[in-house]
C-alpha atoms as a PDB file:
ATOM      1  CA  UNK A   1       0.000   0.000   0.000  1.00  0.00           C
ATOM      2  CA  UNK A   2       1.181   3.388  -0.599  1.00  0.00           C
ATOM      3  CA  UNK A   3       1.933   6.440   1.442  1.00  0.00           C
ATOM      4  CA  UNK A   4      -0.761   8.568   0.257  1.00  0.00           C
ATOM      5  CA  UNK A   5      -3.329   5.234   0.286  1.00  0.00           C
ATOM      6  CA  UNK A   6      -2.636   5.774   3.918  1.00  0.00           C
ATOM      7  CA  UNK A   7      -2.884   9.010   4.555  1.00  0.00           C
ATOM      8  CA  UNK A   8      -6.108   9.005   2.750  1.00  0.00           C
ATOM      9  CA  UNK A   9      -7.743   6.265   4.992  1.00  0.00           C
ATOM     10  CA  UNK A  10      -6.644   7.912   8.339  1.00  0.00           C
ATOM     11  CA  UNK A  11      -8.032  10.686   7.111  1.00  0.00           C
ATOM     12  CA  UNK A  12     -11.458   9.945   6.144  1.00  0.00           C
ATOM     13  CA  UNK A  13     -11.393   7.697   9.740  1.00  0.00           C
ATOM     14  CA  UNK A  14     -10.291  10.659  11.239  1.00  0.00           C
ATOM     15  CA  UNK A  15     -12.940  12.756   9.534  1.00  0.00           C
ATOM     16  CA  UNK A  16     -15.759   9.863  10.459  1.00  0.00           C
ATOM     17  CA  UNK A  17     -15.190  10.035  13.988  1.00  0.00           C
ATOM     18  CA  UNK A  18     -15.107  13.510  14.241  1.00  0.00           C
ATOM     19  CA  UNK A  19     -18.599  13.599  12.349  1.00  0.00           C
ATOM     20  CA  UNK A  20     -19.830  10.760  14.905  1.00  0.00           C
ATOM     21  CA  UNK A  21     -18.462  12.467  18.143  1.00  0.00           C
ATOM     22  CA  UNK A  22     -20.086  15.715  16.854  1.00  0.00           C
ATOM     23  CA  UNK A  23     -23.331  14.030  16.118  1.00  0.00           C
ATOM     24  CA  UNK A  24     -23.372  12.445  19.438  1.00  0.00           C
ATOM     25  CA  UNK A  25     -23.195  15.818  21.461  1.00  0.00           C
ATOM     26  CA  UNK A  26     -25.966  17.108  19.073  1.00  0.00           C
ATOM     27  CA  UNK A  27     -28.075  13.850  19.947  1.00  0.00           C
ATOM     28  CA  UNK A  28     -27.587  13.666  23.399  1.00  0.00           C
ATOM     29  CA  UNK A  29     -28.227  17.823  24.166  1.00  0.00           C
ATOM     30  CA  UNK A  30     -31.432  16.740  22.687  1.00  0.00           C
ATOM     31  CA  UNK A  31     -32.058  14.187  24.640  1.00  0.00           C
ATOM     32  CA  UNK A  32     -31.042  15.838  27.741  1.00  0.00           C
ATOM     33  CA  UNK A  33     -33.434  18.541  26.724  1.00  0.00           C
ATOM     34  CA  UNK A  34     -36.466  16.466  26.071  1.00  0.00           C
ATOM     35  CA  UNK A  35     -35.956  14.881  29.357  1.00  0.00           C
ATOM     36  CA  UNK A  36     -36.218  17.962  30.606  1.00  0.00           C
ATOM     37  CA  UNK A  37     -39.520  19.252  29.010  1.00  0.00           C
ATOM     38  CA  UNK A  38     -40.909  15.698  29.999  1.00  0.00           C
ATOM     39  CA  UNK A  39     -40.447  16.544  33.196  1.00  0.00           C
ATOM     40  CA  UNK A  40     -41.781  20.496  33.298  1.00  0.00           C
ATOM     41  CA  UNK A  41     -45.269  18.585  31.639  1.00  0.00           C
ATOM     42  CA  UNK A  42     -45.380  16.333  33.964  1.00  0.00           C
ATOM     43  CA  UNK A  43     -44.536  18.692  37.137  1.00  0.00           C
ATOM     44  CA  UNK A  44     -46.528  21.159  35.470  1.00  0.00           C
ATOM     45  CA  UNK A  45     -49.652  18.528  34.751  1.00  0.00           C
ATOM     46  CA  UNK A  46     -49.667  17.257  38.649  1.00  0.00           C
ATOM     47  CA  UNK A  47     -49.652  20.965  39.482  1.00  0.00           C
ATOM     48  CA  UNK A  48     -52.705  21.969  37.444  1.00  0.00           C
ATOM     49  CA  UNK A  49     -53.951  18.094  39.116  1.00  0.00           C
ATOM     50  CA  UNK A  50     -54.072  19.683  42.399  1.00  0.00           C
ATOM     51  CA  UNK A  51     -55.304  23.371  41.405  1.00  0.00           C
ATOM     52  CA  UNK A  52     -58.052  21.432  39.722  1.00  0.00           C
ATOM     53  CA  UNK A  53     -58.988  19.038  43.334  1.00  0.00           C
ATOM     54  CA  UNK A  54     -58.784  21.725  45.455  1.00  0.00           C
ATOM     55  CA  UNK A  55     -60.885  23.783  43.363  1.00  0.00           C
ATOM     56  CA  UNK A  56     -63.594  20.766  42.850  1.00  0.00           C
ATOM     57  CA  UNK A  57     -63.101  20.470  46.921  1.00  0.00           C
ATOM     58  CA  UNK A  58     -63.957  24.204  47.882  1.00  0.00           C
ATOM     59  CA  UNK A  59     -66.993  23.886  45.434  1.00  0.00           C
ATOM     60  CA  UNK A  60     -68.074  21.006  46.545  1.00  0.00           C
ATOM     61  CA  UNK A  61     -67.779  22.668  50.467  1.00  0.00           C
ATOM     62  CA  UNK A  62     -70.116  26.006  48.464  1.00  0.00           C
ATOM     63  CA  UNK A  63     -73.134  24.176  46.872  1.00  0.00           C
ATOM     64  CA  UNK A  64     -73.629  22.798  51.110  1.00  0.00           C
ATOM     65  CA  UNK A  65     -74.525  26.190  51.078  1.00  0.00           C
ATOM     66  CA  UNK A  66     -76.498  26.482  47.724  1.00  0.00           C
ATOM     67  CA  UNK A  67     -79.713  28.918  48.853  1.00  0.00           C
ATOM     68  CA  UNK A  68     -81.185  29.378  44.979  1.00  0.00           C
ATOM     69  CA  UNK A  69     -81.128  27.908  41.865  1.00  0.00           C
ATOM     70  CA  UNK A  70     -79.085  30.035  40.269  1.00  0.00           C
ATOM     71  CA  UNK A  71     -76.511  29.292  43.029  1.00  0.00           C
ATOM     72  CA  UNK A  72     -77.310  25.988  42.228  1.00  0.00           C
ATOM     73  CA  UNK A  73     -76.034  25.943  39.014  1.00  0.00           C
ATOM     74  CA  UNK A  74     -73.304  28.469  39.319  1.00  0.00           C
ATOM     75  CA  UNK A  75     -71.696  25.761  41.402  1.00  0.00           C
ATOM     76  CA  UNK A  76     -72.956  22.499  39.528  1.00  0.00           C
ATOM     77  CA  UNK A  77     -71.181  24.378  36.765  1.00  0.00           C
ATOM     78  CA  UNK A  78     -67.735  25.260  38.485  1.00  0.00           C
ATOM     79  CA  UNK A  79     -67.897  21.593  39.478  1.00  0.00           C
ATOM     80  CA  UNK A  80     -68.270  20.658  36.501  1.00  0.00           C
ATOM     81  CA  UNK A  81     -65.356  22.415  34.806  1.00  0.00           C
ATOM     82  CA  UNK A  82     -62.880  21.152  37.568  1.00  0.00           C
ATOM     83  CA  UNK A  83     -64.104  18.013  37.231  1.00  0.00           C
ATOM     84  CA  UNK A  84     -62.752  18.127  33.681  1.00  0.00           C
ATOM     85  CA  UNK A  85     -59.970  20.196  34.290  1.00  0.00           C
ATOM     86  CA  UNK A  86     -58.749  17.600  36.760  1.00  0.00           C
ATOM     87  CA  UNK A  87     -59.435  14.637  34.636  1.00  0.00           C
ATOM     88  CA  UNK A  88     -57.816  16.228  31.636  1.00  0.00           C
ATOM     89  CA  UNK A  89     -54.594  16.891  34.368  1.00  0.00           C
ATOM     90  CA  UNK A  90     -54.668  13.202  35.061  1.00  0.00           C
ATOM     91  CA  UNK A  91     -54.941  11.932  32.069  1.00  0.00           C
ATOM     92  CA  UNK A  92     -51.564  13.937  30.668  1.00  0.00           C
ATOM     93  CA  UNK A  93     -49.276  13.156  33.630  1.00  0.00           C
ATOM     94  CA  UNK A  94     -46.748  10.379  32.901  1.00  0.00           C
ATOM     95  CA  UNK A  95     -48.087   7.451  35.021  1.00  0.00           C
ATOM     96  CA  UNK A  96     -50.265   4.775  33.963  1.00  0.00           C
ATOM     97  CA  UNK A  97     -53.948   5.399  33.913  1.00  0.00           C
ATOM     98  CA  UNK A  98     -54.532   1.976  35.657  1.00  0.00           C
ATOM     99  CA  UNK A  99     -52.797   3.052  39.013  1.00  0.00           C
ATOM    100  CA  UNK A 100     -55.406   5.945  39.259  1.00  0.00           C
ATOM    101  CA  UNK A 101     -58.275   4.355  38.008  1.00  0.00           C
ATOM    102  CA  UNK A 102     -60.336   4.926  41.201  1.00  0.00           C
ATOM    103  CA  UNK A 103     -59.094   8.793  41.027  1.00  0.00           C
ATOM    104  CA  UNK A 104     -59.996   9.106  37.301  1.00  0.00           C
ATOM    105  CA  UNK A 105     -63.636   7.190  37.800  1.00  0.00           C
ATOM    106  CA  UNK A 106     -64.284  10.013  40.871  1.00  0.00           C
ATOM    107  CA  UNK A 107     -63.660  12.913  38.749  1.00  0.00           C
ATOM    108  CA  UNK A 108     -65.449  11.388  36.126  1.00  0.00           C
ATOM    109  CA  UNK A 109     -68.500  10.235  38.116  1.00  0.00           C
ATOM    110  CA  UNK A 110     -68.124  14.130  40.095  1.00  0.00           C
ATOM    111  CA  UNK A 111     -68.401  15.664  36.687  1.00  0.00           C
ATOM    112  CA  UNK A 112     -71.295  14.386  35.580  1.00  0.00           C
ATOM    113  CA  UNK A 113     -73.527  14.556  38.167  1.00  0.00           C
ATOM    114  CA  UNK A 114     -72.535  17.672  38.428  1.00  0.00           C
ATOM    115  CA  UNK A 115     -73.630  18.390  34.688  1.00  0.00           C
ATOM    116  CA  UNK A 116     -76.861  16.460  35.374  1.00  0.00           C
ATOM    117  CA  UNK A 117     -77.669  18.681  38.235  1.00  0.00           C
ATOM    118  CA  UNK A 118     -76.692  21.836  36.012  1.00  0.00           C
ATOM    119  CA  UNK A 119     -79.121  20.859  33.672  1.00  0.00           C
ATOM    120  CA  UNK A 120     -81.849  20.154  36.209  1.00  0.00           C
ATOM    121  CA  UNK A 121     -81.499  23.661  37.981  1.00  0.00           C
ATOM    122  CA  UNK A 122     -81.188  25.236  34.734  1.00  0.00           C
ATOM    123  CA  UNK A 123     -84.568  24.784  34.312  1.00  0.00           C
ATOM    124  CA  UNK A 124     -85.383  27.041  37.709  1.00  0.00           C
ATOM    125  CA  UNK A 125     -86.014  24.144  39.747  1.00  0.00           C
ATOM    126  CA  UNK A 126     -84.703  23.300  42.891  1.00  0.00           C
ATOM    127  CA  UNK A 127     -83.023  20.592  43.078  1.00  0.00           C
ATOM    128  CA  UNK A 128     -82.373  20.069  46.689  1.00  0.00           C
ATOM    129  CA  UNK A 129     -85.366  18.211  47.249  1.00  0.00           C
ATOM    130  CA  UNK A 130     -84.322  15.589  44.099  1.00  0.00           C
ATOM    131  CA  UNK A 131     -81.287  15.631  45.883  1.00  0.00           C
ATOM    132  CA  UNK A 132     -83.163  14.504  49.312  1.00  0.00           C
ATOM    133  CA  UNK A 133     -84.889  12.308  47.368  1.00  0.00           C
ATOM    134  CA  UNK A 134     -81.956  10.564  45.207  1.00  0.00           C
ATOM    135  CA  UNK A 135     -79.812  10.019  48.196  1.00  0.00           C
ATOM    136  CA  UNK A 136     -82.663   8.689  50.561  1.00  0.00           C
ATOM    137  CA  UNK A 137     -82.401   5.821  48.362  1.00  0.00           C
ATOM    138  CA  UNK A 138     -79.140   5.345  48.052  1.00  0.00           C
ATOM    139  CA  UNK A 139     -77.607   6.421  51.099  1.00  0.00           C
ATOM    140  CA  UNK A 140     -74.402   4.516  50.341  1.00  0.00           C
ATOM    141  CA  UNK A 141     -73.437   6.311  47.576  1.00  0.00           C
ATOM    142  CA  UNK A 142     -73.707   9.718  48.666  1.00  0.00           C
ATOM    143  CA  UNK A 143     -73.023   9.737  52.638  1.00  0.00           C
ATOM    144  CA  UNK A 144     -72.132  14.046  52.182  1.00  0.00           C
ATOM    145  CA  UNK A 145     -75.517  14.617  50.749  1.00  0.00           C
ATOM    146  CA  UNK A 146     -77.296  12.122  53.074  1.00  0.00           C
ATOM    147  CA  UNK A 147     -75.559  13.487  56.570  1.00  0.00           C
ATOM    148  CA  UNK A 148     -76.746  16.695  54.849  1.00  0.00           C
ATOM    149  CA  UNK A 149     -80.645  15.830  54.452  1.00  0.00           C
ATOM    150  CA  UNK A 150     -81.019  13.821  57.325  1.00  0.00           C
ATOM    151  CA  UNK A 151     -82.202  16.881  59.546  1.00  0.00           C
ATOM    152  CA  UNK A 152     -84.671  17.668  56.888  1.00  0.00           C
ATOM    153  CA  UNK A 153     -86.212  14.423  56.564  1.00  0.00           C
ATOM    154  CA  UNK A 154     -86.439  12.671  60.434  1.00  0.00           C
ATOM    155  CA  UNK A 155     -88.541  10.109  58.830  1.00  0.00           C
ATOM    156  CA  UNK A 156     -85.490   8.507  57.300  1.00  0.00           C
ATOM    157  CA  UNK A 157     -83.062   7.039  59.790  1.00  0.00           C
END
């Protein structure tokens, strides 16, 4: 083999792992940054998580208090959006939807009682007394709401 032959191939080995190391950097910045956004959604999703509960909470603590209709559904509706807001949290954070099944099934069940009441006091009815009525049967699904009408009703023990 000649000189130059030589020269040539060291060369263009040379040049190859330059290229390669060069191209690794450039890979691995991007990696390091996308861990890094992964981890701003996912910090950032778990914070908008617990906005959204303790928002649902201190509504659900207000319509206790719910004097009117219109109060009624001011609240049904706040529930409502948090309800979603807090699913649609859940649903982007980075851990399987399996392990908070039971937390995703709440919101979801929340929200849309909380949009079938919205649509029942839309109408200008109260619906405390369907309330009353709903939870007298079922007082195992809705122990707030029955503790709550139990004063109201002494009939029902």
């Amino acid at each position: 083999m000649k000189k130059r032959t030589t020269i040539r191939i060291i060369s263009f080995l040379a040049a190859a792992t330059v290229a390669l190391g060069a191209a690794s950097v450039i890979f691995y910045r991007r990696a390091v940054t996308a861990e890094r956004e992964e981890r701003h959604r996912g910090e950032y999703a778990f914070s908008e998580l617990c906005a959204a509960a303790d928002g649902l909470s201190a509504a659900l603590e207000k319509s206790q208090y719910a004097v009117s209709p219109a109060i009624t559904a001011s609240l049904c509706a706040e529930v409502y959006s948090r309800a979603q807001t807090a699913s649609a949290a859940l649903s982007s954070l980075s851990v399987p939807l399996m392990e908070l099944e039971n937390t995703a099934s709440f919101f979801a069940r929340t929200g849309d009682y909380a949009l079938w009441l919205l649509r029942e006091s839309s109408g200008g009815d109260d619906v405390s007394a369907k309330i009353c009525a709903r939870s007298a049967t079922r007082p195992r699904f809705s122990p707030a709401i029955w503790r709550s009408c139990a004063p109201t009703s002494p009939e029902v023990s």
